[in-house]
N, C-alpha and C. Protein backbone atom coordinates (compact mmCIF):
# COMPACT_ATOMS: atom_id res chain seq x y z
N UNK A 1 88.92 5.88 109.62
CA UNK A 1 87.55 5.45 109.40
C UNK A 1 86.61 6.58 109.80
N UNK A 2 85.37 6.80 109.44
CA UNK A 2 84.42 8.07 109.27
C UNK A 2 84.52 7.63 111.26
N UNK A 3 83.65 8.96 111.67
CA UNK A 3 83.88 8.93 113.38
C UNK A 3 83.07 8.35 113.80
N UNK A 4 82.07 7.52 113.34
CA UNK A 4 81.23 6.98 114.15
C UNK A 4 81.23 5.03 113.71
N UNK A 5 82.19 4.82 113.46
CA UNK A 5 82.67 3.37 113.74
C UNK A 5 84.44 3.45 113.54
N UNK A 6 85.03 3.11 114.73
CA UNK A 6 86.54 2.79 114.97
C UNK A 6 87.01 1.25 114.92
N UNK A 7 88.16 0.89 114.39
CA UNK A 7 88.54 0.00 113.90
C UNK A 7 90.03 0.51 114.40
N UNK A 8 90.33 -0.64 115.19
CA UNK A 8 92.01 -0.74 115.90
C UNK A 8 92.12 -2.52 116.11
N UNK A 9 93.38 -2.56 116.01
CA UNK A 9 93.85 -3.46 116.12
C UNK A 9 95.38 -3.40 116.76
N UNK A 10 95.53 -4.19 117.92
CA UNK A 10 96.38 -4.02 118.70
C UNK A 10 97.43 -5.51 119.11
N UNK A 11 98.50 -5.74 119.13
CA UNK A 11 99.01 -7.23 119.01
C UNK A 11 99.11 -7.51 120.83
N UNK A 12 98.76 -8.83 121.22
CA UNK A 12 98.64 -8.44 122.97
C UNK A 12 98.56 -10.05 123.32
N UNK A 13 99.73 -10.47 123.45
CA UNK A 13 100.16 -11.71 123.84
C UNK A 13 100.19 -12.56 122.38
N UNK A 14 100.97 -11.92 121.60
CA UNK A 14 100.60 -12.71 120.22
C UNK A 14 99.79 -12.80 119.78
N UNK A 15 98.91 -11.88 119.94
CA UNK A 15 97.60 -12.45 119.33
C UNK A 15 97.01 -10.99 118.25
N UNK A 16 96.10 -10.86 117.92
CA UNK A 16 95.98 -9.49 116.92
C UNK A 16 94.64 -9.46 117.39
N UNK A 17 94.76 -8.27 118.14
CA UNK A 17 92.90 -7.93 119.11
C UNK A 17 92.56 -7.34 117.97
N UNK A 18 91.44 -7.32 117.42
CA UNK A 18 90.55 -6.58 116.53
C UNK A 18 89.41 -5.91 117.46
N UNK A 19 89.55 -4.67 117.82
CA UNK A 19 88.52 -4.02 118.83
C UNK A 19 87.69 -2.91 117.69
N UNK A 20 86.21 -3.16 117.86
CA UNK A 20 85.34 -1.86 116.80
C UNK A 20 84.85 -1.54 118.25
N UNK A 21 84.92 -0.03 117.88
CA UNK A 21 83.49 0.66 118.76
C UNK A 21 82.67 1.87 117.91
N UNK A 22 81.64 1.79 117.83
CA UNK A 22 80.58 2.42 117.30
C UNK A 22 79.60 1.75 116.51
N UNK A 23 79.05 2.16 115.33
CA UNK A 23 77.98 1.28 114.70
C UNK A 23 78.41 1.13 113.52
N UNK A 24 78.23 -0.62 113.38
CA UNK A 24 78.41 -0.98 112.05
C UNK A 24 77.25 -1.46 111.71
N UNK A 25 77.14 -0.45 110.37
CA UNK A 25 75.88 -0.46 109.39
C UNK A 25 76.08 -0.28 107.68
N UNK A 26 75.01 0.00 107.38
CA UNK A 26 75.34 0.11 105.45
C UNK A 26 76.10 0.53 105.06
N UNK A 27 76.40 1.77 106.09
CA UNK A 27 77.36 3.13 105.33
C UNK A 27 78.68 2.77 106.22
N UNK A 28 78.37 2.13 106.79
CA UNK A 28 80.49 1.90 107.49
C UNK A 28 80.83 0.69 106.98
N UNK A 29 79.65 0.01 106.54
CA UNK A 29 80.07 -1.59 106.74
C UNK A 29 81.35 -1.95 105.33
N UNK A 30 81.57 -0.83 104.12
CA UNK A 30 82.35 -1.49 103.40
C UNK A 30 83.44 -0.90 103.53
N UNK A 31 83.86 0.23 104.47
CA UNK A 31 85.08 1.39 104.97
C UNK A 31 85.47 0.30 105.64
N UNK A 32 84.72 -0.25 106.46
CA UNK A 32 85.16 -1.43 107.62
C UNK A 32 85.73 -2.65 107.43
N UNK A 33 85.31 -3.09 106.07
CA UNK A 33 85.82 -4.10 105.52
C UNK A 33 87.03 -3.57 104.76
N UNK A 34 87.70 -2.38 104.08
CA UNK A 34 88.78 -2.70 103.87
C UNK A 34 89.79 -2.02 105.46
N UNK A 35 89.28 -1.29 106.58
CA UNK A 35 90.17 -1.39 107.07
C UNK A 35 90.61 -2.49 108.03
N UNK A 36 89.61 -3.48 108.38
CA UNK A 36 89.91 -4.31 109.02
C UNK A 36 90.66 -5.44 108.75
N UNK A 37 90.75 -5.74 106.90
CA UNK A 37 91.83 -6.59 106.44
C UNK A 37 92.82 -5.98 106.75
N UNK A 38 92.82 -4.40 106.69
CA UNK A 38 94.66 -3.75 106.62
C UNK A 38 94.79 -4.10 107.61
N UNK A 39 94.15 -3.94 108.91
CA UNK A 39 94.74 -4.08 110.17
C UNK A 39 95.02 -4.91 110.88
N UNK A 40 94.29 -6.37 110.33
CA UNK A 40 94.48 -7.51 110.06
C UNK A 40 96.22 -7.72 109.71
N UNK A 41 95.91 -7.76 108.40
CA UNK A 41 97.55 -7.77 107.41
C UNK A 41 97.98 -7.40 108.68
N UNK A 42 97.98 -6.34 108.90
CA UNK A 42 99.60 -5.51 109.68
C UNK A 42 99.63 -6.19 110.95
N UNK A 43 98.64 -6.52 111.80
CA UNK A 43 98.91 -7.28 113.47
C UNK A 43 99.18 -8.98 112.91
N UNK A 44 100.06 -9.59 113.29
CA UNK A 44 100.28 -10.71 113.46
C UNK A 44 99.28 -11.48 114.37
N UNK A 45 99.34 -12.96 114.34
CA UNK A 45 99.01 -13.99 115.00
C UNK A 45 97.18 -13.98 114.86
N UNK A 46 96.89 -14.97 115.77
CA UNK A 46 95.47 -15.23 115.74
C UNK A 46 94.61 -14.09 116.13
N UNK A 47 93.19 -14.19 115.91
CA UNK A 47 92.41 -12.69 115.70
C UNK A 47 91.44 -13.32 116.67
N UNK A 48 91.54 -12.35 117.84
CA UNK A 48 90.57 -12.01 118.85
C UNK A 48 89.70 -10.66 118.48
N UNK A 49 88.38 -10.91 117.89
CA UNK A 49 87.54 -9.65 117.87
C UNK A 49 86.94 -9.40 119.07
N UNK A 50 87.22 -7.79 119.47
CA UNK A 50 86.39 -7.50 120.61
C UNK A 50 84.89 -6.67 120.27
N UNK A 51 83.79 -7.43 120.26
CA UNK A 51 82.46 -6.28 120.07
C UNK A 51 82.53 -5.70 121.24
N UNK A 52 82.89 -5.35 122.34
CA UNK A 52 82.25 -5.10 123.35
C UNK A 52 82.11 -3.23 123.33
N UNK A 53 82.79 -2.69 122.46
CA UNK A 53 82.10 -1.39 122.30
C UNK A 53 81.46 -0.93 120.77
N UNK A 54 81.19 -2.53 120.02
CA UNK A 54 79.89 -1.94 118.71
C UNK A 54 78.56 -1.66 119.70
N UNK A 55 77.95 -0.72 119.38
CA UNK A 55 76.84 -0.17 120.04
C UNK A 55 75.72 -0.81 118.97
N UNK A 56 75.81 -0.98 117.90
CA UNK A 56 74.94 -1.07 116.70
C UNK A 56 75.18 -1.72 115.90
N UNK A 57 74.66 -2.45 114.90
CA UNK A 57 74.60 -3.38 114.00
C UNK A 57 73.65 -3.95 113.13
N UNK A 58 73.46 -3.69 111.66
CA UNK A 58 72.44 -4.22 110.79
C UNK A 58 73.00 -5.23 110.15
N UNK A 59 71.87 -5.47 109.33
CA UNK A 59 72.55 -6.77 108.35
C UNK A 59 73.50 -6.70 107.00
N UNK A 60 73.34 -5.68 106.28
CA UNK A 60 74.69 -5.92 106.13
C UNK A 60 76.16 -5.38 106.92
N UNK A 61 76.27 -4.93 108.16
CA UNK A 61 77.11 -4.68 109.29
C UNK A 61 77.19 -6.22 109.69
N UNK A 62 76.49 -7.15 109.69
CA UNK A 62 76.71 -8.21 110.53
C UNK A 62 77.22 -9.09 109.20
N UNK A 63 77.22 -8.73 107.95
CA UNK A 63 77.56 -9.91 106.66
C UNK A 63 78.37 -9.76 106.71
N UNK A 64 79.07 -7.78 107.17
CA UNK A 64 80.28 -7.38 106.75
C UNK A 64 81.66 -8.18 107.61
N UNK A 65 81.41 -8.35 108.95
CA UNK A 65 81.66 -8.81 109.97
C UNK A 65 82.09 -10.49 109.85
N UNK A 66 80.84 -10.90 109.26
CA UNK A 66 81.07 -12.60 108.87
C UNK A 66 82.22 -12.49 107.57
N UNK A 67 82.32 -11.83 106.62
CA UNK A 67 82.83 -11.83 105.13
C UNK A 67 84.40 -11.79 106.00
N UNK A 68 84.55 -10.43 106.58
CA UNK A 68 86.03 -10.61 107.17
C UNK A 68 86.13 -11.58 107.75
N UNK A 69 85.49 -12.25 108.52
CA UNK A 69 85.86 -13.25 109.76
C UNK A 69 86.55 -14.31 108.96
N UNK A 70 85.30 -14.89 107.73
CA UNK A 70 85.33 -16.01 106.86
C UNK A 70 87.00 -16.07 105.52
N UNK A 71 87.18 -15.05 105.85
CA UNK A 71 88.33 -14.70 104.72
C UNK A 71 90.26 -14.36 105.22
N UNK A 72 89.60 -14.85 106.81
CA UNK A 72 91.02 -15.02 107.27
C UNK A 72 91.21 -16.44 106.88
N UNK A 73 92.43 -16.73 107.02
CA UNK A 73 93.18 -18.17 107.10
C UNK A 73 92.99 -19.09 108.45
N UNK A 74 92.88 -20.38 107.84
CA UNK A 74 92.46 -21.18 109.26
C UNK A 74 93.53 -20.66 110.09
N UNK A 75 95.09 -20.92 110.23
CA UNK A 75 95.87 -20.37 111.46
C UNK A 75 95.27 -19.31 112.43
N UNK A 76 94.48 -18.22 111.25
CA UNK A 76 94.27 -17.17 112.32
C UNK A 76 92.93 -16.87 112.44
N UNK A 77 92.05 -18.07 112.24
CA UNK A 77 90.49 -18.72 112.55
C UNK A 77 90.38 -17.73 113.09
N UNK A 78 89.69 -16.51 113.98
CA UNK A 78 89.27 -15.54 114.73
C UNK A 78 88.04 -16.21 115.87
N UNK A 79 88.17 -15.62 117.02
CA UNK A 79 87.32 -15.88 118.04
C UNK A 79 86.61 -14.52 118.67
N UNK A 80 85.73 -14.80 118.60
CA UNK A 80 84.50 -13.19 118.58
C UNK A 80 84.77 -13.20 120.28
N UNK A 81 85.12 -12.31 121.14
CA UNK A 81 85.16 -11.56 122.48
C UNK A 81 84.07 -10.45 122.80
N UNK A 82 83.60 -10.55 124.02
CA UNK A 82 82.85 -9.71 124.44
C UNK A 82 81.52 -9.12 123.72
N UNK A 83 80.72 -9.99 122.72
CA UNK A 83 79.49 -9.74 121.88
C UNK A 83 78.35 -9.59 123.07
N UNK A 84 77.75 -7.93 122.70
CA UNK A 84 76.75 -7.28 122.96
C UNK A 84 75.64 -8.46 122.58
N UNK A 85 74.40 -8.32 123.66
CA UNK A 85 73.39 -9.25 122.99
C UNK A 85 72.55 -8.88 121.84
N UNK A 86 72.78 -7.54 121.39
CA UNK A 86 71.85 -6.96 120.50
C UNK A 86 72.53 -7.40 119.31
N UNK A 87 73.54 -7.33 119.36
CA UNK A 87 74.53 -7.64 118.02
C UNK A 87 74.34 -9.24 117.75
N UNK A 88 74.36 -10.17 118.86
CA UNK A 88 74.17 -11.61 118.98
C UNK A 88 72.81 -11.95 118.26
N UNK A 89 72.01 -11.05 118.25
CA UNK A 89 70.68 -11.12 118.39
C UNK A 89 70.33 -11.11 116.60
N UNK A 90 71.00 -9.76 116.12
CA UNK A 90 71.08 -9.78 114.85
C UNK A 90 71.78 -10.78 114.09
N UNK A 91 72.93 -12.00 114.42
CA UNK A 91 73.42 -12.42 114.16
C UNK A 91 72.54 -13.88 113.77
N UNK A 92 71.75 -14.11 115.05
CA UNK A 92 71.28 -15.14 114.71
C UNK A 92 69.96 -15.20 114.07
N UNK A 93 69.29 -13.71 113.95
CA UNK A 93 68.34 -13.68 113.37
C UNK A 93 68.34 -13.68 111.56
N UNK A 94 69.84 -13.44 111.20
CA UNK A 94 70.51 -13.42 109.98
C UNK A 94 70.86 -15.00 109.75
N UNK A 95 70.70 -15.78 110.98
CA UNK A 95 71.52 -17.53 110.59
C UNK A 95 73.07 -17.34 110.44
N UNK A 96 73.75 -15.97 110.55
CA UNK A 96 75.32 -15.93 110.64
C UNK A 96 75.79 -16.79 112.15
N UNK A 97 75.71 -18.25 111.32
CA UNK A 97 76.36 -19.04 112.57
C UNK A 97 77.68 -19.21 112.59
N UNK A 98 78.25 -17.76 113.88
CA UNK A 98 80.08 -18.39 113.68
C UNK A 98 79.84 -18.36 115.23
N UNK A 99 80.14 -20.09 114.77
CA UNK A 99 80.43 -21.07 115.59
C UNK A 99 81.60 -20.42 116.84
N UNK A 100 82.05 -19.45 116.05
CA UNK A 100 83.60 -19.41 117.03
C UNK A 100 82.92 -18.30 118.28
N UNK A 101 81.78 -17.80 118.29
CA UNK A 101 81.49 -16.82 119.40
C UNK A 101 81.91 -17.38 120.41
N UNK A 102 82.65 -16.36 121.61
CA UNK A 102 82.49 -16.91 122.77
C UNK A 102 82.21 -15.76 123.97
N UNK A 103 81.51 -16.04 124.55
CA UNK A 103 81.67 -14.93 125.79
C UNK A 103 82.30 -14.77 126.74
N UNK A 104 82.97 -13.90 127.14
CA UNK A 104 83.83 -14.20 128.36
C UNK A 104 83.05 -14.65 129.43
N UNK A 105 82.56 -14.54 130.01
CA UNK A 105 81.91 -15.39 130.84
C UNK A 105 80.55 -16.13 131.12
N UNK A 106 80.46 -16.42 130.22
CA UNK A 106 79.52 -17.62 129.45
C UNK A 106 80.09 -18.75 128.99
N UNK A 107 80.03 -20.17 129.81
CA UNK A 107 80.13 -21.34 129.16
C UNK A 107 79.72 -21.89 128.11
N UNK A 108 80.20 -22.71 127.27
CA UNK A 108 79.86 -22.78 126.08
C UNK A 108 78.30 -23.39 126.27
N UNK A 109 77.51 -24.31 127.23
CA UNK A 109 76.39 -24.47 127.30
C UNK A 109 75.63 -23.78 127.33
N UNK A 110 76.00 -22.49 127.88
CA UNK A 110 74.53 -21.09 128.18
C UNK A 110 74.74 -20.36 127.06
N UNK A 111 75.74 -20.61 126.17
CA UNK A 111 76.32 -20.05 124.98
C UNK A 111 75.20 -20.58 123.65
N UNK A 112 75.27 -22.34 123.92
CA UNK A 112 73.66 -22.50 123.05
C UNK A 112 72.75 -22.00 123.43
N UNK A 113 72.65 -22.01 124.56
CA UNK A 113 71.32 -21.77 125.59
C UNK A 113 70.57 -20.40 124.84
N UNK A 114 71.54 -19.59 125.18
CA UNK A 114 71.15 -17.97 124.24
C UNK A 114 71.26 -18.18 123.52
N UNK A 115 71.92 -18.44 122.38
CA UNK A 115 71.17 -18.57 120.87
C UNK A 115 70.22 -19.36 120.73
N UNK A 116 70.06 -20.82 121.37
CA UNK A 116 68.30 -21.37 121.46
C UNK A 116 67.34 -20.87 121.44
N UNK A 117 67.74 -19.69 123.07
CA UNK A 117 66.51 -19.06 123.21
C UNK A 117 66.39 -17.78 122.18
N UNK A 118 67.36 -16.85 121.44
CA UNK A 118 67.26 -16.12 120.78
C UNK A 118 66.81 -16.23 119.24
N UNK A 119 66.91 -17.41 118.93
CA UNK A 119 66.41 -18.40 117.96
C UNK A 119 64.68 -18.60 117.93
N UNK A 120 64.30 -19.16 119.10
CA UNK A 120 63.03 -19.42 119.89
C UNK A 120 62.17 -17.70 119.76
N UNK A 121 62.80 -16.44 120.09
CA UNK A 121 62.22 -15.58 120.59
C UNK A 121 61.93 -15.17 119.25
N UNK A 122 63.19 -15.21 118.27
CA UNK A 122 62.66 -14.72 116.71
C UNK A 122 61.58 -15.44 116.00
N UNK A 123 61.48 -16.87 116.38
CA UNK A 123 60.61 -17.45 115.91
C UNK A 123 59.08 -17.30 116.19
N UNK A 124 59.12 -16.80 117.74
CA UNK A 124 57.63 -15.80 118.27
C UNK A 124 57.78 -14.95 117.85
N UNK A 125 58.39 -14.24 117.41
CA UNK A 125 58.24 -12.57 116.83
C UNK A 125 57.72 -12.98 115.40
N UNK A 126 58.00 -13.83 114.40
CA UNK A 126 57.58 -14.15 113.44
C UNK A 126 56.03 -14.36 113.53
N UNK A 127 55.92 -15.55 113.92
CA UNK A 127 54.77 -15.86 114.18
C UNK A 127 53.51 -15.07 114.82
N UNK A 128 54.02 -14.19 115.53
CA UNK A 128 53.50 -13.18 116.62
C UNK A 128 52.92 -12.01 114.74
N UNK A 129 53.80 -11.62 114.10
CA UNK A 129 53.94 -10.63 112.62
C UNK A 129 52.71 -11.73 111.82
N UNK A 130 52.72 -12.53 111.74
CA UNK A 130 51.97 -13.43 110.80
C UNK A 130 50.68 -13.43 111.51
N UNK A 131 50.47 -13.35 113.21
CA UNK A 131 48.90 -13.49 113.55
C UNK A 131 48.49 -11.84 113.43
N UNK A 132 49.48 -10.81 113.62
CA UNK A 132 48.59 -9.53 113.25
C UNK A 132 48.37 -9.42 112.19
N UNK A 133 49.05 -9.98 110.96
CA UNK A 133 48.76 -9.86 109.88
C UNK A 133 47.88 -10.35 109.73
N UNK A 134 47.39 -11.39 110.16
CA UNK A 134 45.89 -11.94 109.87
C UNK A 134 44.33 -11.45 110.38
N UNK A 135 45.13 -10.92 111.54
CA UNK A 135 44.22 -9.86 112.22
C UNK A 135 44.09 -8.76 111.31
N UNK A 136 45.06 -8.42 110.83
CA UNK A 136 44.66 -7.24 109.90
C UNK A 136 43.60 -7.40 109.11
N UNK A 137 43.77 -8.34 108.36
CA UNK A 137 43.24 -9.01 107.17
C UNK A 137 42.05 -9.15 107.74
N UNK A 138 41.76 -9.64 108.69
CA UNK A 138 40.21 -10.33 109.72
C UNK A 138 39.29 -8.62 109.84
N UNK A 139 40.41 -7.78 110.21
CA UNK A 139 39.77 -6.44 111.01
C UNK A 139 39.47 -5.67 109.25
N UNK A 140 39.82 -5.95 108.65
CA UNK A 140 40.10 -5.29 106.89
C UNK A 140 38.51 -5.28 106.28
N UNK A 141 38.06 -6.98 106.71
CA UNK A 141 37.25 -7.77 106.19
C UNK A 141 36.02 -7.43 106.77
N UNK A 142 36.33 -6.89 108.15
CA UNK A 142 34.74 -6.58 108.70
C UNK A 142 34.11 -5.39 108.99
N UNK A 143 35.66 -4.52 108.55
CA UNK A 143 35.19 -2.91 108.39
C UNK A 143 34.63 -2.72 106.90
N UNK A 144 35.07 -3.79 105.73
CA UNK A 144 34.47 -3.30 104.42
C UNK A 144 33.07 -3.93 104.88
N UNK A 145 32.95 -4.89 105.22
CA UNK A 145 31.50 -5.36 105.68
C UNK A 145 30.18 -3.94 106.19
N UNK A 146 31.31 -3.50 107.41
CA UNK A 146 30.54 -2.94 107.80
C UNK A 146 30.45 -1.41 106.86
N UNK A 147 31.39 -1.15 106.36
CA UNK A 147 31.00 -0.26 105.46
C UNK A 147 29.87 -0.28 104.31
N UNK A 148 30.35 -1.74 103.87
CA UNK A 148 28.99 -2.25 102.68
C UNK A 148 26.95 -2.03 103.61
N UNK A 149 27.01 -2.63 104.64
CA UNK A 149 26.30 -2.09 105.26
C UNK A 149 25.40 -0.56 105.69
N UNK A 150 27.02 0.11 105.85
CA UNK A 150 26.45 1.49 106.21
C UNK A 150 25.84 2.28 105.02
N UNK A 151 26.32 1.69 103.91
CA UNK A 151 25.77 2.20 102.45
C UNK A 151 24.56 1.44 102.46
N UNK A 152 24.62 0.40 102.69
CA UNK A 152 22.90 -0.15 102.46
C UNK A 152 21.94 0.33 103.13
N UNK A 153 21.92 0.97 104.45
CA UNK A 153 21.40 1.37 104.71
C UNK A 153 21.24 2.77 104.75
N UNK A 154 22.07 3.83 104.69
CA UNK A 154 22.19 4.85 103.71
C UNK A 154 21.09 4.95 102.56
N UNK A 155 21.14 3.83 101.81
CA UNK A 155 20.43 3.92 100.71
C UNK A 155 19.12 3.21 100.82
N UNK A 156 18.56 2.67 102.01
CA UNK A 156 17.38 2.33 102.70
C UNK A 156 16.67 3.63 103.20
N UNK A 157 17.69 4.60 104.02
CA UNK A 157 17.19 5.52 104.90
C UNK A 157 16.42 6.68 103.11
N UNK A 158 17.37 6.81 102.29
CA UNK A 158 16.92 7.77 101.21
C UNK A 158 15.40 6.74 100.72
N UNK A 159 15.39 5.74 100.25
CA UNK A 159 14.59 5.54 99.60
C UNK A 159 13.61 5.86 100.59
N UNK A 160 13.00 5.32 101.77
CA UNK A 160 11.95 5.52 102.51
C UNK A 160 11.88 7.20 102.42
N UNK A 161 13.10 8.18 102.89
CA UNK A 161 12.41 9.08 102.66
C UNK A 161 11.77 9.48 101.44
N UNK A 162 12.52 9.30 100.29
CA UNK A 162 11.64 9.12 98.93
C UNK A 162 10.32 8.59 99.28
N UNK A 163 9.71 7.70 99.71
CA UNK A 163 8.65 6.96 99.69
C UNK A 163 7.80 7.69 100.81
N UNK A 164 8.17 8.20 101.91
CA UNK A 164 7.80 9.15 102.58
C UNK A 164 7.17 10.63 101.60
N UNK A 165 7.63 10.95 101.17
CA UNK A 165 7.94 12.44 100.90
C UNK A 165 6.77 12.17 99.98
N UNK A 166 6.76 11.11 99.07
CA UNK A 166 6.03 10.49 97.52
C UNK A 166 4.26 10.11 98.23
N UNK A 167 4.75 9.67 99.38
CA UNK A 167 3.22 9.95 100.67
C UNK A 167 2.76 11.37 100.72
N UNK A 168 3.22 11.71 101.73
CA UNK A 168 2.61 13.23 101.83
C UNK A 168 2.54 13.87 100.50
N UNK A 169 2.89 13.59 99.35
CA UNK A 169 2.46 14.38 98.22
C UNK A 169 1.07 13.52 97.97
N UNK A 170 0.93 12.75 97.70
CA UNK A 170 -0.22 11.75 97.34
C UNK A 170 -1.30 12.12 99.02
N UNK A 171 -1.21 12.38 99.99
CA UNK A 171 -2.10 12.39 100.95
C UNK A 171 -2.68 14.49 100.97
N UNK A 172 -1.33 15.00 100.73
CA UNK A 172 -1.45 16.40 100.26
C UNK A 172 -2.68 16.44 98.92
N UNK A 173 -2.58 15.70 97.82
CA UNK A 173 -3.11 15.67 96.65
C UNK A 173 -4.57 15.21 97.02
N UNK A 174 -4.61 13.99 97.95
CA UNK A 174 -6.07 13.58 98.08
C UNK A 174 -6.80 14.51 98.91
N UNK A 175 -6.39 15.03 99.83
CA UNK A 175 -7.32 16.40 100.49
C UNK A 175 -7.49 17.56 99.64
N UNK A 176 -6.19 17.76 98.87
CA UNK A 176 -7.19 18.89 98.11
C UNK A 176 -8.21 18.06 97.05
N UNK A 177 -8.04 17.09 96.37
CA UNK A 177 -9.31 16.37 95.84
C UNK A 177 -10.57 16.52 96.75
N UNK A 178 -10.51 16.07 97.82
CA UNK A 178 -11.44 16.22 98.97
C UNK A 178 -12.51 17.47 98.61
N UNK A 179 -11.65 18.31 99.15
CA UNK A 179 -11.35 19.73 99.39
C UNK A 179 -12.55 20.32 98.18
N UNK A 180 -12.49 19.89 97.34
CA UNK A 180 -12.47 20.34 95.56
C UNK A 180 -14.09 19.59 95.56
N UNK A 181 -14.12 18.14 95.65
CA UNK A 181 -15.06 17.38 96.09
C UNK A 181 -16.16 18.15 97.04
N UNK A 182 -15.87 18.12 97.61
CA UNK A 182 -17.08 19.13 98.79
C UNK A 182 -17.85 20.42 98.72
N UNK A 183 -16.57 21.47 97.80
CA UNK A 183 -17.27 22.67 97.35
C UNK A 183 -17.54 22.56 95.85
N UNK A 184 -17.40 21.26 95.11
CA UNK A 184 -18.68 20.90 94.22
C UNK A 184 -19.65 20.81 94.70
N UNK A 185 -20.19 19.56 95.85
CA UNK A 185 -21.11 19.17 96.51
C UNK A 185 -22.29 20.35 96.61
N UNK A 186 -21.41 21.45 97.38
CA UNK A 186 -21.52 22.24 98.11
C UNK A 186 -22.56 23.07 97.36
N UNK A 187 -21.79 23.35 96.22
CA UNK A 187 -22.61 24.16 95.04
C UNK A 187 -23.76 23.79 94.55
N UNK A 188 -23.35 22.26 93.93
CA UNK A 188 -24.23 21.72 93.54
C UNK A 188 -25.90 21.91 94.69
N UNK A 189 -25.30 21.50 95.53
CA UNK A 189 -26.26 21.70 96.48
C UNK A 189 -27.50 23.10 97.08
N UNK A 190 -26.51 24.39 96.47
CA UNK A 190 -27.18 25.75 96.79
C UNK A 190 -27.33 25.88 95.65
């Protein structure tokens, strides 16, 4: 198998340990699936998987995982050993409910317990994604606002100076009228 996911299988009280260590992901997950039937085939008796050295796991790494599990024979039903919580985590956030997890030392009650609560925590993370998104949407809504604004007034500040500028030409224009006015006067007068 490529070096960064191992696949052994070892027979150890009758039983056929299925041990991975490294990461199962997109690119191992279908190398993994045919070597884990071979190694399957070749160890006899019931299938103890050990996660306890997958470091990593996506979703299809975790389908790949269920597809083998689901495609043994009831006799050799498989029982998941030593699952990392990160891997647990992906599992149930996928709904891959095999029932058969067990932890070594975890009773089967704290066994719901963590998936309850890991169940529970995805369901705040959801919800938690859906209120920033709305926040987004909220914060989206009041920056175009305030942008529509900054143009309105933008285009307040030009016109007054227009209307400014359209002043002093008209107050410029009436003094020299003035101006013009007076040294008629003026003349007229001498």
């Amino acid at each position: 198998m490529a070096d960064y996911l191992w696949v052994q299988a070892q027979s150890r009280d009758g039983r056929c340990v299925l041990r991975l260590v490294g990461e199962l992901d997109m690119t191992t997950a279908e190398e993994f699936t045919d070597c884990a039937d071979a190694a399957v085939e070749a160890t006899p008796g019931p299938v103890v998987v050990d996660l306890s050295g997958l470091t990593f796991i996506d979703a299809r790494g975790a389908r790949a995982l269920a597809a083998v599990m689901d495609a043994l024979p009831a006799q050799r039903r498989p029982v998941v050993r030593s699952c990392p919580p990160q891997v647990r985590l992906v599992l149930d956030m996928l709904d891959l409910s095999l029932n058969y997890l067990q932890a070594d030392h975890l009773p089967a009650q704290n066994q719901t317990a963590t998936r309850s609560a890991t169940r529970d925590l995805v369901h705040r993370v959801q919800h938690a994604r859906l209120d920033a998104s709305q926040m987004k949407l909220d914060s989206s809504w009041v920056l175009a606002r305030l942008a529509d604004t900054g143009i309105r007034l933008a285009s307040t500040r030009e016109r007054t100076d227009l209307i400014r500028e359209q002043g002093q030409r008209t107050l410029a224009a009436t003094r020299a009228i003035r101006e013009h006015l007076k040294r008629l006067r003026e003349e007229a007068a001498t």
